[in-house]
Protein backbone atom coordinates (compact mmCIF):
# COMPACT_ATOMS: atom_id res chain seq x y z
CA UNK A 1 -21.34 -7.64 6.54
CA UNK A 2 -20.04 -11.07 5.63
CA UNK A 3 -16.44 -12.34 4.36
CA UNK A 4 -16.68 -14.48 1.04
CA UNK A 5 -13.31 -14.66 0.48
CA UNK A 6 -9.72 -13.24 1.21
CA UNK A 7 -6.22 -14.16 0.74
CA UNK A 8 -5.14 -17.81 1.80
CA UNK A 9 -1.89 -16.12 3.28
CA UNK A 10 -3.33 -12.63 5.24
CA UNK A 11 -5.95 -11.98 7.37
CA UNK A 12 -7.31 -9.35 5.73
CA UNK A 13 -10.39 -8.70 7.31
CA UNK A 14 -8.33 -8.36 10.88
CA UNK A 15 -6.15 -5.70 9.27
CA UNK A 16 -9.10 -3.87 8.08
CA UNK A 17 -10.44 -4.16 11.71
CA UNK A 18 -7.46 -3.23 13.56
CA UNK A 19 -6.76 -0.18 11.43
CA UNK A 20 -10.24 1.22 11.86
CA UNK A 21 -10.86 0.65 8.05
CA UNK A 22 -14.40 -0.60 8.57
CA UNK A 23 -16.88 2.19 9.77
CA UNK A 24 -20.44 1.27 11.34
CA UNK A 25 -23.01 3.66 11.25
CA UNK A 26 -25.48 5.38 8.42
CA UNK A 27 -24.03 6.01 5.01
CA UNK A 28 -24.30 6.94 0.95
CA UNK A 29 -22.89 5.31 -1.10
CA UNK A 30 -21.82 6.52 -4.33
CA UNK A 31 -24.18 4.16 -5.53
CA UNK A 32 -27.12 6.39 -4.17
CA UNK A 33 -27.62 3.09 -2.33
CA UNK A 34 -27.74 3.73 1.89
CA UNK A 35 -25.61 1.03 4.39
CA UNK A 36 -24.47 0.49 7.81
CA UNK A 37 -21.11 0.08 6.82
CA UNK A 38 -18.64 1.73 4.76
CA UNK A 39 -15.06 0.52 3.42
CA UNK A 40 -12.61 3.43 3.99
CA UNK A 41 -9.28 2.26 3.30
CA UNK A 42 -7.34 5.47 3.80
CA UNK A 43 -7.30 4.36 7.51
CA UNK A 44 -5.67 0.95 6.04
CA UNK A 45 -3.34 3.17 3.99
CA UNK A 46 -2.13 5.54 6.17
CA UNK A 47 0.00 2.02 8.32
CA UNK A 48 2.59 1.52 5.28
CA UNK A 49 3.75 -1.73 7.44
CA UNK A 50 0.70 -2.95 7.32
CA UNK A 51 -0.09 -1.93 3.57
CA UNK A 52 3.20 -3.73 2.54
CA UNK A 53 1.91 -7.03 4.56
CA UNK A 54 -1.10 -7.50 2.43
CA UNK A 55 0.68 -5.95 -0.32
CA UNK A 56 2.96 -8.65 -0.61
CA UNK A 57 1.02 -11.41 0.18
CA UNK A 58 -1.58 -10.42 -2.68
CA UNK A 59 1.88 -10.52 -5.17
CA UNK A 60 3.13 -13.96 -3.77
CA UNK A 61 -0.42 -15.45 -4.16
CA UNK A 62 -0.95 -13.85 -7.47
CA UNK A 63 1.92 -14.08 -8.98
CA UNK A 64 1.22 -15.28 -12.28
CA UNK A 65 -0.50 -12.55 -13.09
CA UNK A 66 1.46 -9.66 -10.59
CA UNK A 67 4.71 -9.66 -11.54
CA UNK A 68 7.77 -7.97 -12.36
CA UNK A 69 8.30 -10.13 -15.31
CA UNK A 70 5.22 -9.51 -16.32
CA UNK A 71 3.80 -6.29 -15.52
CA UNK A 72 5.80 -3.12 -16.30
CA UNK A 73 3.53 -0.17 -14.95
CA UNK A 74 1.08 0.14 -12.15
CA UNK A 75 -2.17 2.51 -12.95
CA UNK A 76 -4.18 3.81 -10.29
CA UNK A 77 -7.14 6.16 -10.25
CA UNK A 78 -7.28 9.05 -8.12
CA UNK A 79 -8.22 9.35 -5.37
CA UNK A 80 -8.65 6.55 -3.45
CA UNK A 81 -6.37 3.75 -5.53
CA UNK A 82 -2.82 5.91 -5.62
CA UNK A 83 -1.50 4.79 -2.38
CA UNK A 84 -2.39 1.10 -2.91
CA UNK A 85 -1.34 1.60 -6.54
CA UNK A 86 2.28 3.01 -4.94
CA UNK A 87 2.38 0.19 -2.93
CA UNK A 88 1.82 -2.27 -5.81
CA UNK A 89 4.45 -0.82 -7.59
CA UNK A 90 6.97 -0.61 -4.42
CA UNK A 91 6.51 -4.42 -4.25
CA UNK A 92 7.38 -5.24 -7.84
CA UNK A 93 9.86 -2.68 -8.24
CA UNK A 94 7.95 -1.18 -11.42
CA UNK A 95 6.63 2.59 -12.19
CA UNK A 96 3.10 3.43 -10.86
CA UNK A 97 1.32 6.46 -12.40
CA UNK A 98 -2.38 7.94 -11.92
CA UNK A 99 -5.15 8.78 -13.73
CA UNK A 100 -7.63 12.17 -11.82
CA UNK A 101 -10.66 14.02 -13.64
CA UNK A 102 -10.57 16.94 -14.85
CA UNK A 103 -14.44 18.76 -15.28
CA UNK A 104 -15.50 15.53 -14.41
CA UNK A 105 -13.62 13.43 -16.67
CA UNK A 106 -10.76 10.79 -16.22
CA UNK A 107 -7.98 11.16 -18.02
CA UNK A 108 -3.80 11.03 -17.95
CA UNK A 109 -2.18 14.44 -16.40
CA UNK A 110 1.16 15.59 -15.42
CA UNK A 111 3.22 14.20 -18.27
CA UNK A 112 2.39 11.07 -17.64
CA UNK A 113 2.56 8.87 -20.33
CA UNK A 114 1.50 5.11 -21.55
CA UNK A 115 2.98 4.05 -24.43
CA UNK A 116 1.97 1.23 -27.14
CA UNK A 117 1.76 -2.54 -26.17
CA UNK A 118 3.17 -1.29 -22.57
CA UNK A 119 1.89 -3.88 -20.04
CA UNK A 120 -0.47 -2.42 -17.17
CA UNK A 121 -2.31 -3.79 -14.25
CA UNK A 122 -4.65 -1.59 -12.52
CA UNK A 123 -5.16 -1.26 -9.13
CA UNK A 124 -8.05 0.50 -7.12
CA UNK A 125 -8.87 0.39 -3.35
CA UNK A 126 -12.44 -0.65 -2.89
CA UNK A 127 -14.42 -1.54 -6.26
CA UNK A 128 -18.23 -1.08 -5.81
CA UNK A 129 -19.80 -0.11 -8.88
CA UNK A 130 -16.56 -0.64 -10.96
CA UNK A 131 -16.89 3.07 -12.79
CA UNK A 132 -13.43 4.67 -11.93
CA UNK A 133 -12.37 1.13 -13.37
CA UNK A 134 -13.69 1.34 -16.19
CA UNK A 135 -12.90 4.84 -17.19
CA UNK A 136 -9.35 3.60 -16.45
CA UNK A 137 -9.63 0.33 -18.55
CA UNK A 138 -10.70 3.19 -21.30
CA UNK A 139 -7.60 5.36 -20.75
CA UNK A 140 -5.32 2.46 -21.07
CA UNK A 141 -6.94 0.78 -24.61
CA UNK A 142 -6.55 4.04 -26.11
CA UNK A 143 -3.02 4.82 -25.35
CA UNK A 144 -2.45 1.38 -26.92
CA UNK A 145 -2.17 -0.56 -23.64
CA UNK A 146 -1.95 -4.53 -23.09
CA UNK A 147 -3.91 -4.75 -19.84
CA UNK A 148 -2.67 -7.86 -17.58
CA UNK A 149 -5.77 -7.18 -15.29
CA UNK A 150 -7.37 -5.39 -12.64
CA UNK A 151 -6.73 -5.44 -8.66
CA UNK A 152 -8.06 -3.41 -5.71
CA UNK A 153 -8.08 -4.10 -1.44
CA UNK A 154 -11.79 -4.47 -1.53
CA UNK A 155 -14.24 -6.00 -3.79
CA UNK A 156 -18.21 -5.19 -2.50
CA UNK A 157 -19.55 -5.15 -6.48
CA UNK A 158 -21.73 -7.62 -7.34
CA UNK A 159 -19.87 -9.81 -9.62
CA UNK A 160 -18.52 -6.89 -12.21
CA UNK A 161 -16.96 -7.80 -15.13
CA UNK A 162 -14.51 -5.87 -16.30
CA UNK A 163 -13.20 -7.76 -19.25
CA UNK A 164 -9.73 -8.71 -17.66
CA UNK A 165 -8.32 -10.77 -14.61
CA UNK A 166 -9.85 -9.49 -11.90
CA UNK A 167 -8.20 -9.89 -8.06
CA UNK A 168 -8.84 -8.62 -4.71
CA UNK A 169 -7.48 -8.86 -0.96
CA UNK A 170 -10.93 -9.55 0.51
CA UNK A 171 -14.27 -9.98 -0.96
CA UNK A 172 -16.97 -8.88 1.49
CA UNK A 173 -20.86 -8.64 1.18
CA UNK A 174 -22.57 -5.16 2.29
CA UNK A 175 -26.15 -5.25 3.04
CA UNK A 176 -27.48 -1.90 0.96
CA UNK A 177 -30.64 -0.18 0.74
CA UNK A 178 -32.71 1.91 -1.99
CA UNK A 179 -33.52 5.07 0.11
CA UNK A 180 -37.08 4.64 0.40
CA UNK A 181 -36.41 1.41 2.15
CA UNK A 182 -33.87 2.23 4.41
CA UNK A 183 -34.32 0.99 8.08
CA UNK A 184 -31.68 3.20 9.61
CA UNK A 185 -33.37 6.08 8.06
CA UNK A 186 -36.61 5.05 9.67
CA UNK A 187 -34.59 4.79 12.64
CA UNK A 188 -33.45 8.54 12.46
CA UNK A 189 -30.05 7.78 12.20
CA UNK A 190 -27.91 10.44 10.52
CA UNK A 191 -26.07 9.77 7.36
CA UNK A 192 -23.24 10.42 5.74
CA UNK A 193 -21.88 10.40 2.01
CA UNK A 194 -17.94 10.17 2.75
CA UNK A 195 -17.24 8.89 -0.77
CA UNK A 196 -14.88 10.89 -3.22
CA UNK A 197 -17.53 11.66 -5.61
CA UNK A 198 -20.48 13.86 -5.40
């Protein structure tokens, strides 16, 4: 696992550490890819003292683009991204709502609502792949959205472009492997798929 980058103002990766958000051992990913690490950030959630900390240092160092005066609704995806999204919207004093699947599909429930030309950003926990995202990103062009960009804890995708300003706490670098070339399978180690889709 390597660092590439993190907030000037937190030490994110020692927050991650400390709160038992970085597990070591033999996992899926929802990739299909296998790796000795996984990014759970439920155990970073579940501190909101800590949250806040990195909350508001991601704000104060990304202002231009996170803030008040700017953005007028936080959008998070379920499952993973509604505390952090909660957060978000704690910090800047602005409404936070949440997109879930239904049959397998993303969409808007519970009377929530996102009106023409309203001004989004949306935030996710860890961004792999990028496809809760994206579905998201979809969601919010079709209600008529203007979408000030895109924000998560964790960024371990390999450069994804979703169209939009795109920030993160940390960046960090996961060594994966394609199941037939897995060394901790060769090992024996057991694995497990703790990721929120199946």
């Amino acid at each position: 696992m390597k660092v590439l980058q993190q907030l000037k103002s937190a030490d994110v990766y020692k927050v991650l550490l400390e709160t038992g958000a970085i597990l070591e051992g033999h996992f899926k990913l929802t990739s299909g890819f296998h790796s000795q690490f996984y990014l759970q950030c439920a155990k970073l959630l579940q501190y909101p003292d800590k949250t806040s900390y990195l909350v508001n240092a991601a704000v104060n160092e990304y202002n231009s683009t996170i803030n008040k005066e700017l953005v007028e609704t936080v959008v998070s995806p379920a499952m993973g991204g509604i505390l952090f999204g909660y957060m978000l919207g704690l910090a800047i004093n602005r409404r936070m709502i949440f997109t879930e699947r239904k049959e397998k599909v993303m969409e808007l429930r519970r009377g929530f609502e996102i009106s023409p030309g309203e001004k989004v950003i949306i935030a996710e926990d860890v961004i792999t792949t990028g496809g809760s995202v994206f579905e998201v990103i979809e969601i919010c062009k079709n209600a008529g959205a203007d979408i000030m960009g895109v924000i998560c804890i964790v960024d371990r995708s390999d450069k994804v472009e979703f169209g939009y300003p795109f920030f993160s706490l940390i960046k960090i670098q996961v060594d994966k492997y394609p199941p037939e070339e897995c060394p901790l399978c060769r090992d024996g180690i057991d694995m497990y798929y703790p990721g929120s889709r199946k």
